[in-house]
C-alpha atoms as a PDB file:
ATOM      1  CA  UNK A   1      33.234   7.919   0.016  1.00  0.00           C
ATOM      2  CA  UNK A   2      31.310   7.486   3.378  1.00  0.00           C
ATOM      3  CA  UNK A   3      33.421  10.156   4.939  1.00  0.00           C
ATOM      4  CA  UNK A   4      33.478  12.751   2.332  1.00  0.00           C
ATOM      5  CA  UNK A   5      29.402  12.666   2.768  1.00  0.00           C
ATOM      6  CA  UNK A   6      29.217  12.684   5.982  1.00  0.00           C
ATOM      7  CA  UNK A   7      29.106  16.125   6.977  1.00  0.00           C
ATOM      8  CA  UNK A   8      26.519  16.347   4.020  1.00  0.00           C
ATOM      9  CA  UNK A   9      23.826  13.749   5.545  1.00  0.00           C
ATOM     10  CA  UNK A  10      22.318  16.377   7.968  1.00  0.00           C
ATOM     11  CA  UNK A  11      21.173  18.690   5.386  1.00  0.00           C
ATOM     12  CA  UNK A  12      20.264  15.547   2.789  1.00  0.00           C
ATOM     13  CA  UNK A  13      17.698  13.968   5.792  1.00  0.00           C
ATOM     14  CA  UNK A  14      16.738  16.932   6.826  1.00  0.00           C
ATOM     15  CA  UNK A  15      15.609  17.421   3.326  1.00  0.00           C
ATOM     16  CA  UNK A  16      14.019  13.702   2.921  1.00  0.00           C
ATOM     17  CA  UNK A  17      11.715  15.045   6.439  1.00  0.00           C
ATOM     18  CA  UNK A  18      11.068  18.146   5.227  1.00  0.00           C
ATOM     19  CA  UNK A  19       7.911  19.503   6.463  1.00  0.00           C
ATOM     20  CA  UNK A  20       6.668  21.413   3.539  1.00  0.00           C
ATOM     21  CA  UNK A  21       7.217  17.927   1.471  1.00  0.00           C
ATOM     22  CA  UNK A  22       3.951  16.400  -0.056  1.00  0.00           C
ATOM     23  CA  UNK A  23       3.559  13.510  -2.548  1.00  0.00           C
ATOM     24  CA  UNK A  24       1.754  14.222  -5.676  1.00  0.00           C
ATOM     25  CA  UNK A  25      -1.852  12.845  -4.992  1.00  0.00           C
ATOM     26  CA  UNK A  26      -2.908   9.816  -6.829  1.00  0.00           C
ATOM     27  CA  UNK A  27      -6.158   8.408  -8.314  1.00  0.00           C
ATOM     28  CA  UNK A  28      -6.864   4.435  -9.057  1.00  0.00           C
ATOM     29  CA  UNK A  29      -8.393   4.099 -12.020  1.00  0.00           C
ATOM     30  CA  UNK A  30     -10.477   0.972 -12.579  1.00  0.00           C
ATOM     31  CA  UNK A  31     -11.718   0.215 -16.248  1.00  0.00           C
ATOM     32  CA  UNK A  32     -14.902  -1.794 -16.145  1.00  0.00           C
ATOM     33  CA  UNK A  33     -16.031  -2.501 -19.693  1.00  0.00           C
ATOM     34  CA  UNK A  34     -17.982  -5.015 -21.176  1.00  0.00           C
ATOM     35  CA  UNK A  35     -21.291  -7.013 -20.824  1.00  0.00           C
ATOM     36  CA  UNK A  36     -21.717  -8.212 -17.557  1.00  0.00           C
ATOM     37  CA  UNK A  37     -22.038 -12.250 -17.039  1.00  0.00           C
ATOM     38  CA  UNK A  38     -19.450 -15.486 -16.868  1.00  0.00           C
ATOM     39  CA  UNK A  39     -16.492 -15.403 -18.890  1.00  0.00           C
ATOM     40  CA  UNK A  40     -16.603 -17.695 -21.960  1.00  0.00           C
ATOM     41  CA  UNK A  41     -13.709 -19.455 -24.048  1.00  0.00           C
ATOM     42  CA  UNK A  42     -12.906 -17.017 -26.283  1.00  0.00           C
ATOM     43  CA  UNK A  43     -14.272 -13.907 -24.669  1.00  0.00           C
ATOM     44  CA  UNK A  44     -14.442 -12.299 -21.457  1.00  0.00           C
ATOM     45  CA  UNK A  45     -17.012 -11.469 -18.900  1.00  0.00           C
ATOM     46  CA  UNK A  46     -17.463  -8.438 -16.672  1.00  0.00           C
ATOM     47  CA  UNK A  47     -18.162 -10.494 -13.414  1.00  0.00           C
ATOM     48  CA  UNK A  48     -16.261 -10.128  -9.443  1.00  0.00           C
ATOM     49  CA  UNK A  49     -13.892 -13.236 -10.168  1.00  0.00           C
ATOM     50  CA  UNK A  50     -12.392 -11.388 -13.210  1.00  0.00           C
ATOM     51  CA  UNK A  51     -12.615  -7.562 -11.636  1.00  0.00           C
ATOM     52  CA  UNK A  52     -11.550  -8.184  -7.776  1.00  0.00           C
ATOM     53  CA  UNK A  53      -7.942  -8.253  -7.841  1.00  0.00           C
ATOM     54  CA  UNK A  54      -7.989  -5.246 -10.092  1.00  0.00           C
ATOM     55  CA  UNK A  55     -10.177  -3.693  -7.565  1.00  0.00           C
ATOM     56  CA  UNK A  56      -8.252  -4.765  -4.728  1.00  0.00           C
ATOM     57  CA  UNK A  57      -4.774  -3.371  -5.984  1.00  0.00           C
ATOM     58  CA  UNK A  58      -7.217  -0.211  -6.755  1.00  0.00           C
ATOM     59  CA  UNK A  59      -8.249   0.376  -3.539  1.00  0.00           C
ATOM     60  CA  UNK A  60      -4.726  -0.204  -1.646  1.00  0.00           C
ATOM     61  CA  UNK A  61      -2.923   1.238  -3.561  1.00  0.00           C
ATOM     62  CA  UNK A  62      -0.555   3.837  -1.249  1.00  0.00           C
ATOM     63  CA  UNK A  63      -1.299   7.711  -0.952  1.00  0.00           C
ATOM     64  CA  UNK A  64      -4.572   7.157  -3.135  1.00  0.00           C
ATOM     65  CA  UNK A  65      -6.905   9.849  -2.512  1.00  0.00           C
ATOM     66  CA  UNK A  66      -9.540   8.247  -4.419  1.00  0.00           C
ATOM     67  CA  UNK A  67     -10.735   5.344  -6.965  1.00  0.00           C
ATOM     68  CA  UNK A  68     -12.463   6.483 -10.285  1.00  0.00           C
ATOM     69  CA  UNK A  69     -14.075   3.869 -12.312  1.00  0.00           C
ATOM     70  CA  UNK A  70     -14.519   3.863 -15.836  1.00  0.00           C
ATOM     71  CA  UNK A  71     -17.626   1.993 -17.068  1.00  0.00           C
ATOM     72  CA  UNK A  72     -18.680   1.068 -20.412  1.00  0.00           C
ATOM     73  CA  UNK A  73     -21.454  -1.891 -19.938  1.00  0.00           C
ATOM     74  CA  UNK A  74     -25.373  -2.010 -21.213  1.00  0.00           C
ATOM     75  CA  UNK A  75     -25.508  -4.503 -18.208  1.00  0.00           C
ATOM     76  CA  UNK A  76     -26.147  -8.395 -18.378  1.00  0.00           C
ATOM     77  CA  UNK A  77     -26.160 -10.531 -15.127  1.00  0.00           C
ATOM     78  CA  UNK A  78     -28.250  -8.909 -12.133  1.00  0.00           C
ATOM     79  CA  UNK A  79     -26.271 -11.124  -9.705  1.00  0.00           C
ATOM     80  CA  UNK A  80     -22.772 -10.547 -11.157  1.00  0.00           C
ATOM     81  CA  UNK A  81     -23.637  -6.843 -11.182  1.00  0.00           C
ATOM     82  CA  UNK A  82     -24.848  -6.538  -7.403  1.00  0.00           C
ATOM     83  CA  UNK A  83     -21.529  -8.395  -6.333  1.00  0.00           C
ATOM     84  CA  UNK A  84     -19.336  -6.380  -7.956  1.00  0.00           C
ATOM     85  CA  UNK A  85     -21.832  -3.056  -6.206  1.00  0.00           C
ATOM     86  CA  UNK A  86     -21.322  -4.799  -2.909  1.00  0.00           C
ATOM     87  CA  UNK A  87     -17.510  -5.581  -3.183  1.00  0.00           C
ATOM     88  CA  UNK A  88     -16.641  -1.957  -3.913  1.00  0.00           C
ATOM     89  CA  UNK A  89     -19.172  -0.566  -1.818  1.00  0.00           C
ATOM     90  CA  UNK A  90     -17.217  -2.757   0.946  1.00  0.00           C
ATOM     91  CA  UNK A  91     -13.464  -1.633  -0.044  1.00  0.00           C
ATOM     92  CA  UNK A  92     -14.710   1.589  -0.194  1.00  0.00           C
ATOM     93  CA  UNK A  93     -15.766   1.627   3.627  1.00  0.00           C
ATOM     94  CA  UNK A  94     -12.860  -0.581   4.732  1.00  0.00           C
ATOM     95  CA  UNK A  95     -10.256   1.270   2.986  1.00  0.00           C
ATOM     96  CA  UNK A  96     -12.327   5.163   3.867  1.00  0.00           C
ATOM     97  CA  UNK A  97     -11.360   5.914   0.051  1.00  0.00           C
ATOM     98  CA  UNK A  98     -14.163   8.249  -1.886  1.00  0.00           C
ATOM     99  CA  UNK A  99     -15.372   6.363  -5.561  1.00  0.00           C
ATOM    100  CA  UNK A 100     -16.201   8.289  -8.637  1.00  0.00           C
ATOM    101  CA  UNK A 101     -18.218   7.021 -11.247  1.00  0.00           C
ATOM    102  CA  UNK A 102     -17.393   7.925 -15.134  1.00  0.00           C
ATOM    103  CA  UNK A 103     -19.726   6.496 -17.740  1.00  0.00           C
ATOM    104  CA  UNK A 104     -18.230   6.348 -20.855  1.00  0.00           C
ATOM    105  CA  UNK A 105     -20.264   5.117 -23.855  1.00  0.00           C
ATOM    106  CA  UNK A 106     -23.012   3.028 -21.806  1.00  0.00           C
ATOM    107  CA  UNK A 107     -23.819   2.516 -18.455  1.00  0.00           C
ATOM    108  CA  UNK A 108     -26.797   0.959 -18.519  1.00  0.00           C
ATOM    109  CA  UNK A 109     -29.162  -1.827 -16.216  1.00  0.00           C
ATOM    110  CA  UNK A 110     -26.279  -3.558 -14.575  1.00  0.00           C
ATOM    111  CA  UNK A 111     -23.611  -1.492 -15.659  1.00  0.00           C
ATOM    112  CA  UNK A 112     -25.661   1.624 -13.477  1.00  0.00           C
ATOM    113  CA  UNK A 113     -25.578  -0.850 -10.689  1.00  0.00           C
ATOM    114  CA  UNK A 114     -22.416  -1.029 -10.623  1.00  0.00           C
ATOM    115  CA  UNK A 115     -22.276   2.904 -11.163  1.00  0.00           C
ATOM    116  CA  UNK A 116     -24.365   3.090  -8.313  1.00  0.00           C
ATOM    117  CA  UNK A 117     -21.597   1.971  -5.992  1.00  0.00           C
ATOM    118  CA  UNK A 118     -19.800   5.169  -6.562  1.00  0.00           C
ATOM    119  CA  UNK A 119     -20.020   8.388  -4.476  1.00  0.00           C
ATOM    120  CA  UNK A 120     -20.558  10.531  -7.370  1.00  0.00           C
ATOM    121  CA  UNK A 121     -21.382   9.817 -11.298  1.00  0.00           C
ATOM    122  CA  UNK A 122     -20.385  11.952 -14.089  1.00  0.00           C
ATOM    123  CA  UNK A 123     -21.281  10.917 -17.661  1.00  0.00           C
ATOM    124  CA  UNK A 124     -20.120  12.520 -21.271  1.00  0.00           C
ATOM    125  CA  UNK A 125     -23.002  14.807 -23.120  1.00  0.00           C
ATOM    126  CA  UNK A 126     -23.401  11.380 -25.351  1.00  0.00           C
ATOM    127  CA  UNK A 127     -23.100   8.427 -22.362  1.00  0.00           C
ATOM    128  CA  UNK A 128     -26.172   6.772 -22.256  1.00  0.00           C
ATOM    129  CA  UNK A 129     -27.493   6.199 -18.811  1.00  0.00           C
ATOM    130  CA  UNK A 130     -30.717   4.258 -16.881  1.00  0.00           C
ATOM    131  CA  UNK A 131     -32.111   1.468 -18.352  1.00  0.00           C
ATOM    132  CA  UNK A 132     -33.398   0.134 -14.649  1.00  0.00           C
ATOM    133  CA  UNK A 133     -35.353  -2.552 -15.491  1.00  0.00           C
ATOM    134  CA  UNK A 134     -35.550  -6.661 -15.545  1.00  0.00           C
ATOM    135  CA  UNK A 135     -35.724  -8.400 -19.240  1.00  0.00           C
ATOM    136  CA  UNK A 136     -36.070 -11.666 -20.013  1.00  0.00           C
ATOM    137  CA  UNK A 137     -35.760 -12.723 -23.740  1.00  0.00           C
ATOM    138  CA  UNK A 138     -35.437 -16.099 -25.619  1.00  0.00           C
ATOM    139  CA  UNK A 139     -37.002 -17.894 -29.021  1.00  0.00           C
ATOM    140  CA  UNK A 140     -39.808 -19.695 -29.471  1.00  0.00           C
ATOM    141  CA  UNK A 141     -39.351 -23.242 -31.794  1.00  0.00           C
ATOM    142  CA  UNK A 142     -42.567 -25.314 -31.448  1.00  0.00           C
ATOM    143  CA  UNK A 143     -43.492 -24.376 -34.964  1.00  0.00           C
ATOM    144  CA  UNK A 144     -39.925 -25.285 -36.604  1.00  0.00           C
ATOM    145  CA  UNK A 145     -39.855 -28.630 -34.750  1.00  0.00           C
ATOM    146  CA  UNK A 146     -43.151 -29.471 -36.388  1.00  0.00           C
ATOM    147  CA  UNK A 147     -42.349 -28.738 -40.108  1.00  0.00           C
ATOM    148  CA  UNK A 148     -39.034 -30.822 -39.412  1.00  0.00           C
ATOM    149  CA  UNK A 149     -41.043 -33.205 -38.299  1.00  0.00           C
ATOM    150  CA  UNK A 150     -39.043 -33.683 -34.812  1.00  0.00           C
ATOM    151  CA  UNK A 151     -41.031 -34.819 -31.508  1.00  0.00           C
ATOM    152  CA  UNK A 152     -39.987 -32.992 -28.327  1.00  0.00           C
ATOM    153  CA  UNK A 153     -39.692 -35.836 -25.568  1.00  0.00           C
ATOM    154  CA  UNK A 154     -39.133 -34.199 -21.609  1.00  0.00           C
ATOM    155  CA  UNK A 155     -39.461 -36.132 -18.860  1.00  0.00           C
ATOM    156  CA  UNK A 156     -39.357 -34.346 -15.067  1.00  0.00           C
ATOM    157  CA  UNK A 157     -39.231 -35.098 -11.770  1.00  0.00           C
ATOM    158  CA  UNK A 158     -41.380 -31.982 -10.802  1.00  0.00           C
ATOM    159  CA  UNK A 159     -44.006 -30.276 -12.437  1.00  0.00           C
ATOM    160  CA  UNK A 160     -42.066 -26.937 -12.870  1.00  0.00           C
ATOM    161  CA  UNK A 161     -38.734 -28.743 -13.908  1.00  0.00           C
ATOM    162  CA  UNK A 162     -39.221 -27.601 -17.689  1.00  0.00           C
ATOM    163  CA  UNK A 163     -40.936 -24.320 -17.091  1.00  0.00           C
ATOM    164  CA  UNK A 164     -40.289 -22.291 -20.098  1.00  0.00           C
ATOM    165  CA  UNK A 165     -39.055 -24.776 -22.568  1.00  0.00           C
ATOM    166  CA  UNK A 166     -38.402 -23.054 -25.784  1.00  0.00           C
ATOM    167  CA  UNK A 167     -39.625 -26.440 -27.653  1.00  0.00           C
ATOM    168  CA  UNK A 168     -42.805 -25.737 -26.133  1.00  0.00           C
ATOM    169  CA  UNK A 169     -46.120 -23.698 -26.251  1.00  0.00           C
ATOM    170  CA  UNK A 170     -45.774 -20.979 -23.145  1.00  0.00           C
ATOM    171  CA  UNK A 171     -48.068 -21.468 -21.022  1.00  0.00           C
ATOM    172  CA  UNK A 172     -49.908 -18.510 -18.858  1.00  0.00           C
ATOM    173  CA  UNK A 173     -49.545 -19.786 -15.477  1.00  0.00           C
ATOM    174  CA  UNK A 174     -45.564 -20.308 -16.152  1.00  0.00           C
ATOM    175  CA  UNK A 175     -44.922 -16.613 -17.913  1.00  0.00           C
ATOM    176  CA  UNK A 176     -46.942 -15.569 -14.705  1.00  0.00           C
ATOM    177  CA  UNK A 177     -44.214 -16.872 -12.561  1.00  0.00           C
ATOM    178  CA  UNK A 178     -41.368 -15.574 -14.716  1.00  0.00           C
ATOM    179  CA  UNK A 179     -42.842 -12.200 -14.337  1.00  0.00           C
ATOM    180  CA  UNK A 180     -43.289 -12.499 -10.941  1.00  0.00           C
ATOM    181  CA  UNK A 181     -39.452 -13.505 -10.865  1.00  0.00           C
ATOM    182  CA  UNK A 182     -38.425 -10.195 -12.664  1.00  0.00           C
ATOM    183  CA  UNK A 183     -40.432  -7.811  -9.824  1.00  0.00           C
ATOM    184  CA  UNK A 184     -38.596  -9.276  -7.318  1.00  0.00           C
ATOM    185  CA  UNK A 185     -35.488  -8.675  -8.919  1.00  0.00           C
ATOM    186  CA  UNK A 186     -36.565  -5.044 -10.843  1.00  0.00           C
ATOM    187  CA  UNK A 187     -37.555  -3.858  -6.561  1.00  0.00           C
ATOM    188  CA  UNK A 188     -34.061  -5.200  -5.374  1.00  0.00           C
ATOM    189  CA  UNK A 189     -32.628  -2.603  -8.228  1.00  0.00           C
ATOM    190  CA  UNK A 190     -35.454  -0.047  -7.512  1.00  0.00           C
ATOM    191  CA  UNK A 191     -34.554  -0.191  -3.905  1.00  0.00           C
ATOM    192  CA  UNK A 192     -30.320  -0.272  -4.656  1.00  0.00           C
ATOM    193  CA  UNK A 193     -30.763   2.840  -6.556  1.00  0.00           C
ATOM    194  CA  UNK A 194     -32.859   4.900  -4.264  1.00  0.00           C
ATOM    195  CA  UNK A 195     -30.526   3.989  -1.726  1.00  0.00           C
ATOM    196  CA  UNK A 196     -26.986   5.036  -3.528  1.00  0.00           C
ATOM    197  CA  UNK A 197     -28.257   8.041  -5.035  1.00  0.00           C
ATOM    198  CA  UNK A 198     -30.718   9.386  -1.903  1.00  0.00           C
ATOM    199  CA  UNK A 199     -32.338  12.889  -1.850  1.00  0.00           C
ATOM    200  CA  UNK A 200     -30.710  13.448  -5.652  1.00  0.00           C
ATOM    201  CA  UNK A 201     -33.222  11.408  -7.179  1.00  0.00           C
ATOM    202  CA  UNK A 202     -35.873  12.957  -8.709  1.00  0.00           C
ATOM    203  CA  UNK A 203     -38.421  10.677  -6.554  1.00  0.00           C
ATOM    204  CA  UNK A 204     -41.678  12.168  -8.732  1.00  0.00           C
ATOM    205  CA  UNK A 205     -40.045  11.088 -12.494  1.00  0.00           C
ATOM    206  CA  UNK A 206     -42.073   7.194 -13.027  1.00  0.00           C
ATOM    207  CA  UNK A 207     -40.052   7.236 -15.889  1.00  0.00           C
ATOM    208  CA  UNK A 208     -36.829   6.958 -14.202  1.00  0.00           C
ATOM    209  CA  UNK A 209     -37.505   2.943 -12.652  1.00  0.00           C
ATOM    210  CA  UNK A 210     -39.873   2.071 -16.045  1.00  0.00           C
ATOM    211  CA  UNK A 211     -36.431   0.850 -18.062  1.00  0.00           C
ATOM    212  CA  UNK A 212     -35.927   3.623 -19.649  1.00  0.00           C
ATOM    213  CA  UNK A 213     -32.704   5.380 -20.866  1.00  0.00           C
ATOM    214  CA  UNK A 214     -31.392   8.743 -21.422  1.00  0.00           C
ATOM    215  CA  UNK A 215     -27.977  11.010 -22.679  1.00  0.00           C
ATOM    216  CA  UNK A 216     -25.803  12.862 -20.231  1.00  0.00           C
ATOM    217  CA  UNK A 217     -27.934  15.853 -19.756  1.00  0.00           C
ATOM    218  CA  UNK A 218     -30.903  13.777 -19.524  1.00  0.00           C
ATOM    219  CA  UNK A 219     -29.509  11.482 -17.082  1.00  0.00           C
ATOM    220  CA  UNK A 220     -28.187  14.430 -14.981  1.00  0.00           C
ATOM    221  CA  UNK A 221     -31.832  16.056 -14.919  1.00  0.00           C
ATOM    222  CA  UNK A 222     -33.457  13.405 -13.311  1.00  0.00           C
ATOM    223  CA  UNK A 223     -30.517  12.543 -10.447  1.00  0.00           C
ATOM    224  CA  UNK A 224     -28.828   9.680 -11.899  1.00  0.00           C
ATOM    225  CA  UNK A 225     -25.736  11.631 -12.517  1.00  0.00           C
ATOM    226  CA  UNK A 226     -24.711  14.239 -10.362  1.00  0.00           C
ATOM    227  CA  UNK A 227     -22.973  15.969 -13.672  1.00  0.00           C
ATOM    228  CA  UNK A 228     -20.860  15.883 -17.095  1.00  0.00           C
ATOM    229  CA  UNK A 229     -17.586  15.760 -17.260  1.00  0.00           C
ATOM    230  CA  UNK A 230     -14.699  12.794 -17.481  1.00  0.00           C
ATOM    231  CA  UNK A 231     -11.837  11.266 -15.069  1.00  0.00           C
ATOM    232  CA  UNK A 232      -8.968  13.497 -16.048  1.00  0.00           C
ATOM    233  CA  UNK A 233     -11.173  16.952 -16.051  1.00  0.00           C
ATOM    234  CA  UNK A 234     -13.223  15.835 -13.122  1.00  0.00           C
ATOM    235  CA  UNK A 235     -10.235  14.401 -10.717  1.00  0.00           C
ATOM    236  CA  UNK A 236      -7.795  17.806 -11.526  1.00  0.00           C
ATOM    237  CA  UNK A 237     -10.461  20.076 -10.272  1.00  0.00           C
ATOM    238  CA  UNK A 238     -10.996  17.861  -7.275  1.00  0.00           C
ATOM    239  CA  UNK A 239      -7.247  17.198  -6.484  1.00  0.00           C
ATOM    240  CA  UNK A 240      -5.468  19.692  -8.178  1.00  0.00           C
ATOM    241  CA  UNK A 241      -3.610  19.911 -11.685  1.00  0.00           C
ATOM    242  CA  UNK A 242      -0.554  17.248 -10.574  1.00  0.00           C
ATOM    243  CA  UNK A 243      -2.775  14.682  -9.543  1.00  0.00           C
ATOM    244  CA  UNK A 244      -1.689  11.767 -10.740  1.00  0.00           C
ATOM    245  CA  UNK A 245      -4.268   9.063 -12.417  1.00  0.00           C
ATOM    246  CA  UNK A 246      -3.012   4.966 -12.121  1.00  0.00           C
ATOM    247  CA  UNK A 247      -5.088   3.115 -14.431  1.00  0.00           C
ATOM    248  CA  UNK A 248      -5.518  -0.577 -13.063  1.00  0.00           C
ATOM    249  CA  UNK A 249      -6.579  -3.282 -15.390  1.00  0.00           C
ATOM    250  CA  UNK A 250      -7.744  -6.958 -14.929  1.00  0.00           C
ATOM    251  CA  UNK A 251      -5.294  -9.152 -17.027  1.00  0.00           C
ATOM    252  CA  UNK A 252      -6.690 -10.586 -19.685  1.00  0.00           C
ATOM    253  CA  UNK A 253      -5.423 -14.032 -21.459  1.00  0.00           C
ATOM    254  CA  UNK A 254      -3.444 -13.835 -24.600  1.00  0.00           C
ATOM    255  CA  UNK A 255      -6.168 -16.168 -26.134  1.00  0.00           C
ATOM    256  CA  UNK A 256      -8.909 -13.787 -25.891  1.00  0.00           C
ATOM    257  CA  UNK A 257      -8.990  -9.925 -27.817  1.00  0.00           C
ATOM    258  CA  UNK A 258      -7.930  -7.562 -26.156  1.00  0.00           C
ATOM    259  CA  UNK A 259      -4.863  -9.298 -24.605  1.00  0.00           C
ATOM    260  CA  UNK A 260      -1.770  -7.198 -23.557  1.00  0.00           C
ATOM    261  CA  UNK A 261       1.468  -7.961 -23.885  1.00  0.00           C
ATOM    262  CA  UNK A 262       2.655 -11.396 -21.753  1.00  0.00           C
ATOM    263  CA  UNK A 263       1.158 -14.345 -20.760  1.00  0.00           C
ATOM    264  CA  UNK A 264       0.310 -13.214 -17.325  1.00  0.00           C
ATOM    265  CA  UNK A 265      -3.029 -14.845 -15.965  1.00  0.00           C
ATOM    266  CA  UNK A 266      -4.104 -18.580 -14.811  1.00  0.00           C
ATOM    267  CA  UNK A 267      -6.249 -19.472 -17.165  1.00  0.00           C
ATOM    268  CA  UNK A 268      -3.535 -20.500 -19.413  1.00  0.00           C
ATOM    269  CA  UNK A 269      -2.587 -24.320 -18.228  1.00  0.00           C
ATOM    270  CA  UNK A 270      -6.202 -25.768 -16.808  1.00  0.00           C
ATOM    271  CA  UNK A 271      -8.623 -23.732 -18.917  1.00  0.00           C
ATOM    272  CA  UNK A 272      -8.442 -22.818 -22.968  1.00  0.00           C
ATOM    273  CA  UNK A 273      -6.221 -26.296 -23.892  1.00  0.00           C
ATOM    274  CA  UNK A 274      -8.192 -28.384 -21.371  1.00  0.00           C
ATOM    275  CA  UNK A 275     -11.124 -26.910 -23.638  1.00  0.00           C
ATOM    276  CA  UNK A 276      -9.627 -28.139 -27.172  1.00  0.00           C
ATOM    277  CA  UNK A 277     -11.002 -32.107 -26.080  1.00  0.00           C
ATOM    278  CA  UNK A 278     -14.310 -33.587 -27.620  1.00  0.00           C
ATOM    279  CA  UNK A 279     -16.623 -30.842 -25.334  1.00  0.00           C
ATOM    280  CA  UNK A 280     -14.836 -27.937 -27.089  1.00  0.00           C
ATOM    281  CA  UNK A 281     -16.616 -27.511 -30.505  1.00  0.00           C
ATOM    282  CA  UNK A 282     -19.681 -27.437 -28.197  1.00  0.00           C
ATOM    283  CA  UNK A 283     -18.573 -24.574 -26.341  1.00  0.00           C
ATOM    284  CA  UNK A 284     -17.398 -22.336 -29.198  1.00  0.00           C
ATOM    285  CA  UNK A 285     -21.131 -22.534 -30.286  1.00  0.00           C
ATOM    286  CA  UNK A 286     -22.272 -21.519 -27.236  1.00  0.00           C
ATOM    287  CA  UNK A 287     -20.069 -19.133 -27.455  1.00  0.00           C
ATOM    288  CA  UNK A 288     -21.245 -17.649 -30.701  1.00  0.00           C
ATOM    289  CA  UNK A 289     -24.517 -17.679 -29.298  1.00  0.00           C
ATOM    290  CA  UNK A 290     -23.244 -15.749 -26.065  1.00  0.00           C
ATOM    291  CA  UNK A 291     -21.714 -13.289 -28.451  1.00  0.00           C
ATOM    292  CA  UNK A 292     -24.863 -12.794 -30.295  1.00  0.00           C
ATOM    293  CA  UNK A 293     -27.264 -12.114 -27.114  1.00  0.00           C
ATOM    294  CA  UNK A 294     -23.578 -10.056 -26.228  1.00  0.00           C
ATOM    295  CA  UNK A 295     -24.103  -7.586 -29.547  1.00  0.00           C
ATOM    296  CA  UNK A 296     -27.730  -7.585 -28.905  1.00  0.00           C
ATOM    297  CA  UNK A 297     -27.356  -6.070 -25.339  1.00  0.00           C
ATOM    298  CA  UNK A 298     -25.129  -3.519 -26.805  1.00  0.00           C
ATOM    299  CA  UNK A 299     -27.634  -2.538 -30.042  1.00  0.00           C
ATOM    300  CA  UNK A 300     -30.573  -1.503 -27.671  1.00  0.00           C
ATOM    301  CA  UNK A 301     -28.473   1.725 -27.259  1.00  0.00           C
ATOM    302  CA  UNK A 302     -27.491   2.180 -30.710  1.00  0.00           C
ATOM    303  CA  UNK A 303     -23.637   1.111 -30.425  1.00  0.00           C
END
């Protein structure tokens, strides 16, 4: 067999070097969806320990010409949504790949952070964008407490230790501090924003940094998107019709919804049985609380 091919191999290398050969290009797509914060039990969180590998595998992966990602988030965590800016932002430097930002339903406070990490933003007519703003929100139970008849009892070692106690009256001089907390942290996302999106901002719009939100259109007006359209439309015109779009996904445990197929993962053997002992009932409520603030986050834009 080796000899009968042999005077073939010439013309089949030649071929394999060819010149005129080029590899279809290819786009990493990375699907960031969710509300943004730890993971619980029984349902994920959009946070850099659960999106890094998937964004790591993005950006290496061979004859990429670019990474898209797909957001869907109405935000959650400031500090969880700066890492995963700054991680990306840093791949995208070290690996000299462009980023494209596609909002699908939401992308709003955090989840336009993490937008902001991206070259260029596109949004749907109906994506809600914006929403740059700090909020702090909680429940009040010093009246309930007293018709049940239940004393509060808090004991500190600092004066501050118990600021904000929901089983307390506010008090000015602590609400004072918790705003002051929120400036710091709504200039830090002021500043990130100016920054990422530059000269397209439309710098004279007080609106834009009050915590407000708009559509596509809207959003495009006032330089937080740079225009409508989605991955597939947006990536063909840049790279041409064979272009070829790799969607990369974090793995997600069988335990939680959502799961694909297998029981790929880690948090299998030291995380949801080591959570079924006498501390486990405790975290499911949490939980349900979690997924309360969780549908809350989401309702503020109608979805």
């Amino acid at each position: 067999m080796r000899n009968r091919l042999a005077p073939f191999l010439p013309a089949l290398l030649r071929r394999r070097v060819a010149p005129d050969w080029n590899p279809k290009p290819v786009v990493a797509v990375v699907r960031l969806s969710g509300v943004i914060g730890p993971s619980q039990p029984l349902r994920g969180g959009l946070n850099l320990a659960a999106v890094a590998p998937a964004l790591e595998a993005a950006f290496s992966m061979k004859n990429a010409k670019a990474v898209a990602l797909l957001i869907n988030s109405p935000g959650g965590s400031p500090v969880q949504s700066s890492l995963i800016y700054k991680r990306i932002r840093a791949l995208a430097t070290e690996k000299n790949l462009p980023v494209y930002a596609f909002a699908e339903d939401v992308a709003a406070s955090g989840g336009y952070m993490i937008a902001c990490a991206a070259d260029e933003i596109y949004a749907d007519e109906s994506s809600i964008l914006g929403s740059i703003g700090v909020v702090s929100a909680g429940f009040g139970f010093t009246g309930l407490i007293e018709k049940l008849g239940i004393e509060r009892r808090v004991h500190t070692a600092g004066e501050s230790k118990a600021m904000l106690d929901p089983f307390q009256p506010e008090r000015p001089e602590e609400v004072a501090r918790l705003e002051a907390l929120q400036r710091d942290v709504h200039d830090y996302f002021k500043r990130l924003v100016r920054e990422a999106r530059g000269e397209r901002l439309k710098a004279d719009d007080p609106a834009i940094f009050s915590g407000e939100f708009w559509a596509g259109e809207g959003a495009v007006a006032r330089g937080l998107a740079d225009g409508l359209g989605d991955v597939r439309g947006k990536m063909r015109e840049l790279f041409g019709p064979d272009v070829k779009l790799r969607l990369i996904s974090p793995r997600t445990p069988w335990y939680r919804p959502g799961a694909g197929g297998g029981l790929g993962g880690t948090e299998l053997s030291g995380g949801f049985f080591d959570r079924l002992g006498t501390g486990f009932a405790a975290q499911l409520a949490d939980g349900l609380i979690s997924a309360i603030e969780r549908r809350s986050l989401w309702s503020r834009f109608v979805l």
